[in-house]
PDB file of N, CA and C in Angstrom:
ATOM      1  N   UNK A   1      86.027  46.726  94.799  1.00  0.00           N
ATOM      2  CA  UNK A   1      85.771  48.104  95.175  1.00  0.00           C
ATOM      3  C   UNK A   1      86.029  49.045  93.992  1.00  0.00           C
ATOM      4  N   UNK A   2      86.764  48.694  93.351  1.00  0.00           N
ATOM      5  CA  UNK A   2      87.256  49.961  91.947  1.00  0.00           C
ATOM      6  C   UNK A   2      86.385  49.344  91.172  1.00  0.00           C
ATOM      7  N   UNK A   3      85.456  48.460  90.665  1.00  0.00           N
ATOM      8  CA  UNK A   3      84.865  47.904  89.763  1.00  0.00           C
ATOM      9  C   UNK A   3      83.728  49.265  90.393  1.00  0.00           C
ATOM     10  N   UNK A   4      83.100  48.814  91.633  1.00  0.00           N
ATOM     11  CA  UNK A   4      81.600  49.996  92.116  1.00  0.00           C
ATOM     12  C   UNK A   4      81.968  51.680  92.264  1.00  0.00           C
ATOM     13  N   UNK A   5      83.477  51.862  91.999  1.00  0.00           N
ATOM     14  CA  UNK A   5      84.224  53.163  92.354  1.00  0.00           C
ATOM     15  C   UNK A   5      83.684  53.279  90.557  1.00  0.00           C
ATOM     16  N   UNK A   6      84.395  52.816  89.815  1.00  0.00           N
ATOM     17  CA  UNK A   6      84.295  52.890  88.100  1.00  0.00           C
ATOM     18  C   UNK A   6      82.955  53.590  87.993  1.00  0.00           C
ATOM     19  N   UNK A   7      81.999  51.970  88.327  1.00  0.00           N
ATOM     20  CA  UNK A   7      80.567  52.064  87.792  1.00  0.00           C
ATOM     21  C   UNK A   7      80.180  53.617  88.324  1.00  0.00           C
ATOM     22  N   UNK A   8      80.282  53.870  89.512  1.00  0.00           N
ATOM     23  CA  UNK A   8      79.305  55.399  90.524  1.00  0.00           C
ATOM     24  C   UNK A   8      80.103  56.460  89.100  1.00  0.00           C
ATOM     25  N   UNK A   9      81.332  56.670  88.640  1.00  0.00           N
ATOM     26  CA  UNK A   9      81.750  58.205  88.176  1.00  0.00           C
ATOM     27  C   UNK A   9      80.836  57.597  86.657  1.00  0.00           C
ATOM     28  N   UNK A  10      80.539  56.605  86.164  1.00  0.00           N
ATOM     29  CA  UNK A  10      80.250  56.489  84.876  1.00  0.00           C
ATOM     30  C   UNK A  10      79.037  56.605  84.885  1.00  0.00           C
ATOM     31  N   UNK A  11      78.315  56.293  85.874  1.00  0.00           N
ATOM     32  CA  UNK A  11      76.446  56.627  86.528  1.00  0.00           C
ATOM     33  C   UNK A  11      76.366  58.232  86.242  1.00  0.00           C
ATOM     34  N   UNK A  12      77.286  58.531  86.995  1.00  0.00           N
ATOM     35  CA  UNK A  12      77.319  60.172  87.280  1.00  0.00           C
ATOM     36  C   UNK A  12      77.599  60.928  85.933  1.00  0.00           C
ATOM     37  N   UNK A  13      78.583  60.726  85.154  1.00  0.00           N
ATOM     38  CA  UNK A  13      78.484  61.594  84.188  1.00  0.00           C
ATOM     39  C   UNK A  13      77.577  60.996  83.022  1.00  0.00           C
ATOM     40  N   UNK A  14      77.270  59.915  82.822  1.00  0.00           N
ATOM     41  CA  UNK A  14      76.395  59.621  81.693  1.00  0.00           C
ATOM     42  C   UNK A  14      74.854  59.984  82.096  1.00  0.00           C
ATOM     43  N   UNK A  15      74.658  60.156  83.721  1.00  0.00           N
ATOM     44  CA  UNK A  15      73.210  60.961  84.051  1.00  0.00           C
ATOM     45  C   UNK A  15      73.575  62.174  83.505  1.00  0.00           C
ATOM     46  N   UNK A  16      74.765  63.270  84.054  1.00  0.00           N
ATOM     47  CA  UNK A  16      74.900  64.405  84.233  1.00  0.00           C
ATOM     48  C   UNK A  16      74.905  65.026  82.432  1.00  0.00           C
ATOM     49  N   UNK A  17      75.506  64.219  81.456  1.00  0.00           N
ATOM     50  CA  UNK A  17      75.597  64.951  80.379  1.00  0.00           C
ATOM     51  C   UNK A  17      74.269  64.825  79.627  1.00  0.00           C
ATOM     52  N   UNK A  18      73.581  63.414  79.931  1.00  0.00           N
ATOM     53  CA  UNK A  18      71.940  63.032  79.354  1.00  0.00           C
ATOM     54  C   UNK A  18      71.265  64.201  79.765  1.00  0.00           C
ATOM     55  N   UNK A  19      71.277  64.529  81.189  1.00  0.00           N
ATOM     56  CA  UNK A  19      70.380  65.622  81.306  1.00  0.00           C
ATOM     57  C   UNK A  19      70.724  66.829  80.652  1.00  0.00           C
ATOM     58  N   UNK A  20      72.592  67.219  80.543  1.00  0.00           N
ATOM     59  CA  UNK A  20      72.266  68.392  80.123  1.00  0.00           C
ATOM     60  C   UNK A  20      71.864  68.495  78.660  1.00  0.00           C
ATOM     61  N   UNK A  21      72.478  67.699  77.931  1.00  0.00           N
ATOM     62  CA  UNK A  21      72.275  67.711  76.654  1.00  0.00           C
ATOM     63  C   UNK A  21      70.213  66.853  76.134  1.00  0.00           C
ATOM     64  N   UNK A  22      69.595  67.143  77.096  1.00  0.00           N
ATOM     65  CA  UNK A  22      68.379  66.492  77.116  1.00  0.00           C
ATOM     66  C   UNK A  22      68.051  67.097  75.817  1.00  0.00           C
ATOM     67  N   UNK A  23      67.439  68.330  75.515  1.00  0.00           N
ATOM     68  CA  UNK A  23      67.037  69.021  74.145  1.00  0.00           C
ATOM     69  C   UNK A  23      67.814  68.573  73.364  1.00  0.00           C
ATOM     70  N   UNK A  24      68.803  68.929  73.180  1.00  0.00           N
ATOM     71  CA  UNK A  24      69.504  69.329  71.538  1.00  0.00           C
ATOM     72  C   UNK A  24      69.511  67.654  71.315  1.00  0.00           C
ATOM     73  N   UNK A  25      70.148  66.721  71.815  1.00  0.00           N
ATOM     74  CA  UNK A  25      70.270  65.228  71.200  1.00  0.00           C
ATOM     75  C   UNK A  25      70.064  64.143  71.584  1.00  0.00           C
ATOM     76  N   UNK A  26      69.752  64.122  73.211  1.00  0.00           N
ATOM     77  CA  UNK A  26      69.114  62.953  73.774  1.00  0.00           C
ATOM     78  C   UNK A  26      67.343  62.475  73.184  1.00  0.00           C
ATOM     79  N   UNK A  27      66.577  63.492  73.239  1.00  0.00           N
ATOM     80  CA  UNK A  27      65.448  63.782  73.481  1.00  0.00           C
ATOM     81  C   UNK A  27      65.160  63.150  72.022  1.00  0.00           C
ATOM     82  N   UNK A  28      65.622  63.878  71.191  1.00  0.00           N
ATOM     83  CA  UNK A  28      65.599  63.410  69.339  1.00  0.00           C
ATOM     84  C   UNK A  28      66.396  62.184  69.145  1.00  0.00           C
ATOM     85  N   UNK A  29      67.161  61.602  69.789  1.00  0.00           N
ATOM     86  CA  UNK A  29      67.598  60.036  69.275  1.00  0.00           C
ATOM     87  C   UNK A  29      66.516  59.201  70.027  1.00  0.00           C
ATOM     88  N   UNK A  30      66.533  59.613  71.143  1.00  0.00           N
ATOM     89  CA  UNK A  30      65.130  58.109  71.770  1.00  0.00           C
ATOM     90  C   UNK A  30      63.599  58.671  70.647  1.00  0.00           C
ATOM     91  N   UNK A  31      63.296  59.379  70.151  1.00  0.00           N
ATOM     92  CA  UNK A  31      62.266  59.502  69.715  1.00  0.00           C
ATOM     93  C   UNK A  31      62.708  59.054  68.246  1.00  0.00           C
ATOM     94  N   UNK A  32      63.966  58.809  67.730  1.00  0.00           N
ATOM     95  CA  UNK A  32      64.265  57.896  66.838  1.00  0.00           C
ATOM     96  C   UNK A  32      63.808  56.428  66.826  1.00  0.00           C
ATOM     97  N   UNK A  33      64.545  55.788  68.207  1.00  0.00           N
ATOM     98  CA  UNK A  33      64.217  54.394  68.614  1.00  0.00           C
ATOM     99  C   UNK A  33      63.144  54.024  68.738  1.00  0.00           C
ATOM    100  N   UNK A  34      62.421  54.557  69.929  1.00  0.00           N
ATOM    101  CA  UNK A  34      61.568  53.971  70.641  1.00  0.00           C
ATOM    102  C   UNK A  34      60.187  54.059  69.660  1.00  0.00           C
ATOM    103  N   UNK A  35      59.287  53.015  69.857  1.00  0.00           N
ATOM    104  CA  UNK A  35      58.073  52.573  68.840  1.00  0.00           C
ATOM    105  C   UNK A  35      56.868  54.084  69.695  1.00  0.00           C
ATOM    106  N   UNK A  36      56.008  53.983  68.935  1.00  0.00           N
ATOM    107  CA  UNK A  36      54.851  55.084  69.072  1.00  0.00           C
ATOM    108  C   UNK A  36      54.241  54.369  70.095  1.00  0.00           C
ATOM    109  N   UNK A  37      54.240  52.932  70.486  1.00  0.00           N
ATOM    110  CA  UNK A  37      53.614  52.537  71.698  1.00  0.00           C
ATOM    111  C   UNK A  37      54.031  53.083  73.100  1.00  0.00           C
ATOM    112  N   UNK A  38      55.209  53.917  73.383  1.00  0.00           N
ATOM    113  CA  UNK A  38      55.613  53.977  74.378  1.00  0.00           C
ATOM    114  C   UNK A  38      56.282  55.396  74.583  1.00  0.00           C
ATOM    115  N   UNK A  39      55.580  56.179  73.456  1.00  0.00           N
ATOM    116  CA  UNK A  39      56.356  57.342  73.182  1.00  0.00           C
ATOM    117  C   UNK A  39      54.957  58.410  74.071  1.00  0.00           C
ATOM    118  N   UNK A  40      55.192  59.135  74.742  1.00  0.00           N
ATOM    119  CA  UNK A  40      54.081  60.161  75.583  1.00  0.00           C
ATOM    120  C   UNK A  40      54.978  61.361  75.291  1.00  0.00           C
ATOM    121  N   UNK A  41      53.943  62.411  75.754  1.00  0.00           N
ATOM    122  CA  UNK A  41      53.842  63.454  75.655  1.00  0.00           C
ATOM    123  C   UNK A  41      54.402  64.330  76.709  1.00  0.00           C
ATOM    124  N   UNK A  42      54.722  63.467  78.277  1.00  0.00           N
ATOM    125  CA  UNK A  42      55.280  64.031  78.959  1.00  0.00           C
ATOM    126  C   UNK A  42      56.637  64.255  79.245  1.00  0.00           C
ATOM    127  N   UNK A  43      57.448  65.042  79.946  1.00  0.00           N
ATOM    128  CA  UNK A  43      58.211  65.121  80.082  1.00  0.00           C
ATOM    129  C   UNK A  43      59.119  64.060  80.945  1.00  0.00           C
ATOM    130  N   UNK A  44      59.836  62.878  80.249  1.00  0.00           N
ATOM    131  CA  UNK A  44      60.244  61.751  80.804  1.00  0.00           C
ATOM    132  C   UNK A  44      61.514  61.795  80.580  1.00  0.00           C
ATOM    133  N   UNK A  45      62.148  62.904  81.327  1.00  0.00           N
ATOM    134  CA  UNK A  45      63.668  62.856  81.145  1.00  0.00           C
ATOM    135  C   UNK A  45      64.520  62.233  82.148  1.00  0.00           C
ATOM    136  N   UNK A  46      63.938  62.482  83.467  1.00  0.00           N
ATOM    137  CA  UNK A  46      64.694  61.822  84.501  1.00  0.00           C
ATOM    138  C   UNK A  46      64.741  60.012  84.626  1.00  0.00           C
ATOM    139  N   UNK A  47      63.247  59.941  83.744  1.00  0.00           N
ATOM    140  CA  UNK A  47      63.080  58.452  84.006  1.00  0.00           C
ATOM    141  C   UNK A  47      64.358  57.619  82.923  1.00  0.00           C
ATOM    142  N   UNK A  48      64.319  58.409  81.245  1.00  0.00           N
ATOM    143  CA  UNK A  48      65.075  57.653  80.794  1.00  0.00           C
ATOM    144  C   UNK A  48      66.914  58.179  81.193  1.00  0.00           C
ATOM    145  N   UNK A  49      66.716  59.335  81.418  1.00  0.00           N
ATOM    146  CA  UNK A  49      68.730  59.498  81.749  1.00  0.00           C
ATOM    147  C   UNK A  49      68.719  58.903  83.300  1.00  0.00           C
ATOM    148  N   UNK A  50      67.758  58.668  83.781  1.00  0.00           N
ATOM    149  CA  UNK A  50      68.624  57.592  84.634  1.00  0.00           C
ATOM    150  C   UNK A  50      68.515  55.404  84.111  1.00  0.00           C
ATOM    151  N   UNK A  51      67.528  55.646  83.343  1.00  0.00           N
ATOM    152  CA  UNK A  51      67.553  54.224  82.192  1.00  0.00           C
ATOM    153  C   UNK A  51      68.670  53.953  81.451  1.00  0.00           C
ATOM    154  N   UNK A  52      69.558  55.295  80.810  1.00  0.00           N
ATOM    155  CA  UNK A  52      70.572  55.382  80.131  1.00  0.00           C
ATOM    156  C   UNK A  52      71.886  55.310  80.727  1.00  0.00           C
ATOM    157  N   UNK A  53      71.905  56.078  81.886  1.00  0.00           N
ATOM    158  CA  UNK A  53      72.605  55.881  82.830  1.00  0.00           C
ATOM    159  C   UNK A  53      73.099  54.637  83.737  1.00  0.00           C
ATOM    160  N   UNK A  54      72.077  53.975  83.941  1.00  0.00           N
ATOM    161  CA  UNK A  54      72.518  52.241  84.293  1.00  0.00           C
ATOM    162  C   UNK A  54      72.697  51.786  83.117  1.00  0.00           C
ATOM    163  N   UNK A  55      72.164  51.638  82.675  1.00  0.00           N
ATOM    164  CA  UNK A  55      72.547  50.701  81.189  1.00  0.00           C
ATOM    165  C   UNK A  55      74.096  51.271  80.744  1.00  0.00           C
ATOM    166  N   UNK A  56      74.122  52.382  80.491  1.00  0.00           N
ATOM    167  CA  UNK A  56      76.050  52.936  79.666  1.00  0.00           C
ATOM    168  C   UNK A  56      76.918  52.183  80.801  1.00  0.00           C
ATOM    169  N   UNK A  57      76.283  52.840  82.347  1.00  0.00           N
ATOM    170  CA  UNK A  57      77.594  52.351  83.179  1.00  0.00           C
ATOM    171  C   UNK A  57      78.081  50.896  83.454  1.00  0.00           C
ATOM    172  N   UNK A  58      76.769  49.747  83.093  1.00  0.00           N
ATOM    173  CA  UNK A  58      76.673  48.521  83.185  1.00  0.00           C
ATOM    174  C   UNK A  58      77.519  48.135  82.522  1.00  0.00           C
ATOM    175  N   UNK A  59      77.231  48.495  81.104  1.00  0.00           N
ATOM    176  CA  UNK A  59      78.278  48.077  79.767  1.00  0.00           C
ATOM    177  C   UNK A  59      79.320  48.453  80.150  1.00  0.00           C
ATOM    178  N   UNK A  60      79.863  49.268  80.583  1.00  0.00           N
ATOM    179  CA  UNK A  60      81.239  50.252  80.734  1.00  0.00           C
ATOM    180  C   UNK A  60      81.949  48.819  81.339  1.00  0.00           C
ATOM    181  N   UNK A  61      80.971  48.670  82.336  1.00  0.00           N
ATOM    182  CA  UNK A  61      82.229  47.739  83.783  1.00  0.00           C
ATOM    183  C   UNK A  61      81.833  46.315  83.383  1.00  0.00           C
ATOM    184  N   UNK A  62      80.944  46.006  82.546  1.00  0.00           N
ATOM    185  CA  UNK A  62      80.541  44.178  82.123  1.00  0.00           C
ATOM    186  C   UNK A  62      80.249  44.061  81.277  1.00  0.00           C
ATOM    187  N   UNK A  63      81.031  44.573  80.245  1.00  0.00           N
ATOM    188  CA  UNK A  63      79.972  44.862  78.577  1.00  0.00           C
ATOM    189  C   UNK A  63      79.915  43.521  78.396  1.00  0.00           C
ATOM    190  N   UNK A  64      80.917  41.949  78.467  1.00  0.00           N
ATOM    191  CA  UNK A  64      80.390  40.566  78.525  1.00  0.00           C
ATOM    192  C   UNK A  64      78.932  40.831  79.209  1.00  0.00           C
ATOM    193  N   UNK A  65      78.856  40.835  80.260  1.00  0.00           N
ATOM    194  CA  UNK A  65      77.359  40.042  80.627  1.00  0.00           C
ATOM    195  C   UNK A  65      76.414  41.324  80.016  1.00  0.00           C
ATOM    196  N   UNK A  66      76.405  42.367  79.620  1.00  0.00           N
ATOM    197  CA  UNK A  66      75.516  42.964  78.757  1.00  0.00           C
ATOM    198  C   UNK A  66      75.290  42.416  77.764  1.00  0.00           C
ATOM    199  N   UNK A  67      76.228  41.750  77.033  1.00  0.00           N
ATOM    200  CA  UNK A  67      76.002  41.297  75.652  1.00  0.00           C
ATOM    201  C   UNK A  67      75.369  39.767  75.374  1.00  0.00           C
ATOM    202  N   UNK A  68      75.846  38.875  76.480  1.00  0.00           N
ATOM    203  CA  UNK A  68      75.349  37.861  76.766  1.00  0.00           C
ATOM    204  C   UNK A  68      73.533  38.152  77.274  1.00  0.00           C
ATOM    205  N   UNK A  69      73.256  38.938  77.930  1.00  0.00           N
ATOM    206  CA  UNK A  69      71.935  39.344  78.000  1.00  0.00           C
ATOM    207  C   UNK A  69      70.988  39.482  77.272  1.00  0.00           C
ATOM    208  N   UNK A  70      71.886  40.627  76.054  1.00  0.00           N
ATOM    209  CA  UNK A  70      71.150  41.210  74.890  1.00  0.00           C
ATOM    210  C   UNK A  70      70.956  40.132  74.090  1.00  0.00           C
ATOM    211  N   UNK A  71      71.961  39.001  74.106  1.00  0.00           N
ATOM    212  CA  UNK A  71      71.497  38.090  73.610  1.00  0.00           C
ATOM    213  C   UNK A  71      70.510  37.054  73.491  1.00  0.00           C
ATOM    214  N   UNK A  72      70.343  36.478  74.732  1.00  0.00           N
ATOM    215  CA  UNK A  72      69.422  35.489  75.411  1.00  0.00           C
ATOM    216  C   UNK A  72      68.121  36.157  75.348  1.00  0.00           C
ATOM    217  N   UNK A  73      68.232  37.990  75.431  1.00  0.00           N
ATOM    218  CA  UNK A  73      66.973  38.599  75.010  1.00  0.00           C
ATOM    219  C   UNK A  73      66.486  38.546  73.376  1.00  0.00           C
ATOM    220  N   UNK A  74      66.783  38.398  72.824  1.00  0.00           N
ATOM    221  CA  UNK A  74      66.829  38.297  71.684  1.00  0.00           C
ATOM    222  C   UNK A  74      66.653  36.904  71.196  1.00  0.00           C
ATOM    223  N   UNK A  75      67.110  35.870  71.183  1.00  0.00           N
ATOM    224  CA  UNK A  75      66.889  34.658  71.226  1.00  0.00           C
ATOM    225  C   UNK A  75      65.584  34.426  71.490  1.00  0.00           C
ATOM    226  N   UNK A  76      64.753  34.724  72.851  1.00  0.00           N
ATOM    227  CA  UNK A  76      63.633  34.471  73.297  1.00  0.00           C
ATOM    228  C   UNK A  76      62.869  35.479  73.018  1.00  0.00           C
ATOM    229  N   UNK A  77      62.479  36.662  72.581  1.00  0.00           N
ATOM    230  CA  UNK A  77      62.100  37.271  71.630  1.00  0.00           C
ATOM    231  C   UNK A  77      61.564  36.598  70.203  1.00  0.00           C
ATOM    232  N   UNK A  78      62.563  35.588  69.430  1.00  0.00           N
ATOM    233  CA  UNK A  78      62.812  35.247  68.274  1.00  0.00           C
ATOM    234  C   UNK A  78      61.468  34.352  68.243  1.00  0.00           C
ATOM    235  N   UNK A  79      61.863  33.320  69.767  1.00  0.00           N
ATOM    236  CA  UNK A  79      61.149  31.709  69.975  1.00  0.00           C
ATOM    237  C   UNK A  79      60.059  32.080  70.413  1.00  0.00           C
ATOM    238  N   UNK A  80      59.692  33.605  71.054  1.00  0.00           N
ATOM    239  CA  UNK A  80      57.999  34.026  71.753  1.00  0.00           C
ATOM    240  C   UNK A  80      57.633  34.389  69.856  1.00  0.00           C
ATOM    241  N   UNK A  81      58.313  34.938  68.955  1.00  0.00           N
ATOM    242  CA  UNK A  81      57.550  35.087  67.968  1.00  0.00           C
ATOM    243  C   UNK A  81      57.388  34.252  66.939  1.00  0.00           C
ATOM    244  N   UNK A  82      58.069  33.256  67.005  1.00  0.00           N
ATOM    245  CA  UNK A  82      57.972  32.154  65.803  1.00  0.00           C
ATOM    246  C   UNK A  82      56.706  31.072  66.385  1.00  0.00           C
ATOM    247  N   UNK A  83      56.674  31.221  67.519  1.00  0.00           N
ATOM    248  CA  UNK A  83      55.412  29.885  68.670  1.00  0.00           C
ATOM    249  C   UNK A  83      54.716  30.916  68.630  1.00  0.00           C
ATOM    250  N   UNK A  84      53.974  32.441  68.321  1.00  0.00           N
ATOM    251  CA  UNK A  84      53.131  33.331  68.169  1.00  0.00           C
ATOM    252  C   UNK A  84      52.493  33.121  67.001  1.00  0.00           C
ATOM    253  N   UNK A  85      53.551  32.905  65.953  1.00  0.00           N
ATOM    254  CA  UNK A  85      53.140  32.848  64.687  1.00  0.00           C
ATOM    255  C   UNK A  85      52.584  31.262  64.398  1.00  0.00           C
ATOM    256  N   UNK A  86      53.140  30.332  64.830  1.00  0.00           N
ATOM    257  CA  UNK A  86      52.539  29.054  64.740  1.00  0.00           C
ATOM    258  C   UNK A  86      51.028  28.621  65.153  1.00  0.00           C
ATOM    259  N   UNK A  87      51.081  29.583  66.546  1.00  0.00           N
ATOM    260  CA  UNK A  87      49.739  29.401  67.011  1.00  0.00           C
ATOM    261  C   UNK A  87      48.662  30.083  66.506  1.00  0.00           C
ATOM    262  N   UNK A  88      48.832  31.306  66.171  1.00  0.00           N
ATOM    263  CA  UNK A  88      48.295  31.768  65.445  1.00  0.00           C
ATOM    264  C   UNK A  88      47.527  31.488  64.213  1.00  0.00           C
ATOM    265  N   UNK A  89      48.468  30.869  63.201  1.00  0.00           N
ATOM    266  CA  UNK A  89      48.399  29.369  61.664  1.00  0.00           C
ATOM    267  C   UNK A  89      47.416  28.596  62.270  1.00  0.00           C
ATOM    268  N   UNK A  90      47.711  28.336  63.723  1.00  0.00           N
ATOM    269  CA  UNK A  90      46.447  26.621  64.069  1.00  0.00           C
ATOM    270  C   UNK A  90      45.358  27.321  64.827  1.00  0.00           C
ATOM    271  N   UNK A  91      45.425  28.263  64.825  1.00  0.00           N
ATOM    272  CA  UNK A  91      44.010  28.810  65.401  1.00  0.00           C
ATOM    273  C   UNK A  91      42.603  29.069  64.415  1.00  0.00           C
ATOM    274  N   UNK A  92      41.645  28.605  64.954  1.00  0.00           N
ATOM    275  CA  UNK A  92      40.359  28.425  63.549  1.00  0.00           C
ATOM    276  C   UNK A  92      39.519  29.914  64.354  1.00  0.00           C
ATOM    277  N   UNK A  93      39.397  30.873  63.474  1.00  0.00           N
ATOM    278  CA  UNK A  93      38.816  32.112  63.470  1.00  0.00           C
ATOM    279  C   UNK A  93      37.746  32.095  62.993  1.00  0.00           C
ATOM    280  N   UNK A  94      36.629  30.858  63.094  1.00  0.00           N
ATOM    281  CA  UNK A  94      35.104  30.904  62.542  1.00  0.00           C
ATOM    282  C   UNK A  94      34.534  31.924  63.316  1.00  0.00           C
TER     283      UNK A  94
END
């Protein structure tokens, strides 16, 4: 129960300060990160401060299984692009 008590106040203020601080420094660090494939023109604040918001509070209360995640994501990432690149080499482009 204090683990889902934790997670709800860390949901709540990591939504509550994303939104307020949306202009001045949220808004300009994801447009740091994120690739031009996925970057629009609209106003997508609620979608990512609540994206940011599970994700901070996740880490907060299991940063192990976050990291174990980020990992295994990454790993298979590595093995979808090295078997991309192989197939790619044996593919005949006449």
């Amino acid at each position: 129960m204090t683990e889902i008590v934790i997670w709800l106040i860390a949901f709540a203020l990591i939504l509550y300060f994303s939104l307020k601080r949306w202009e001045t420094s949220v808004s300009a660090g994801l447009n740091k990160v994120m690739p031009r494939a996925i970057k629009s023109d609209d106003d997508n604040r609620w979608v990512w401060s609540l994206a940011l918001a599970v994700l901070g509070a996740t880490t907060l209360v299991r940063p192990i299984d976050m990291l174990l995640t980020a990992i295994v994501i990454g790993v298979l990432a590595l093995v979808a692009r090295k078997v991309a690149g192989w197939a790619m080499g044996k593919a005949n482009f006449h």
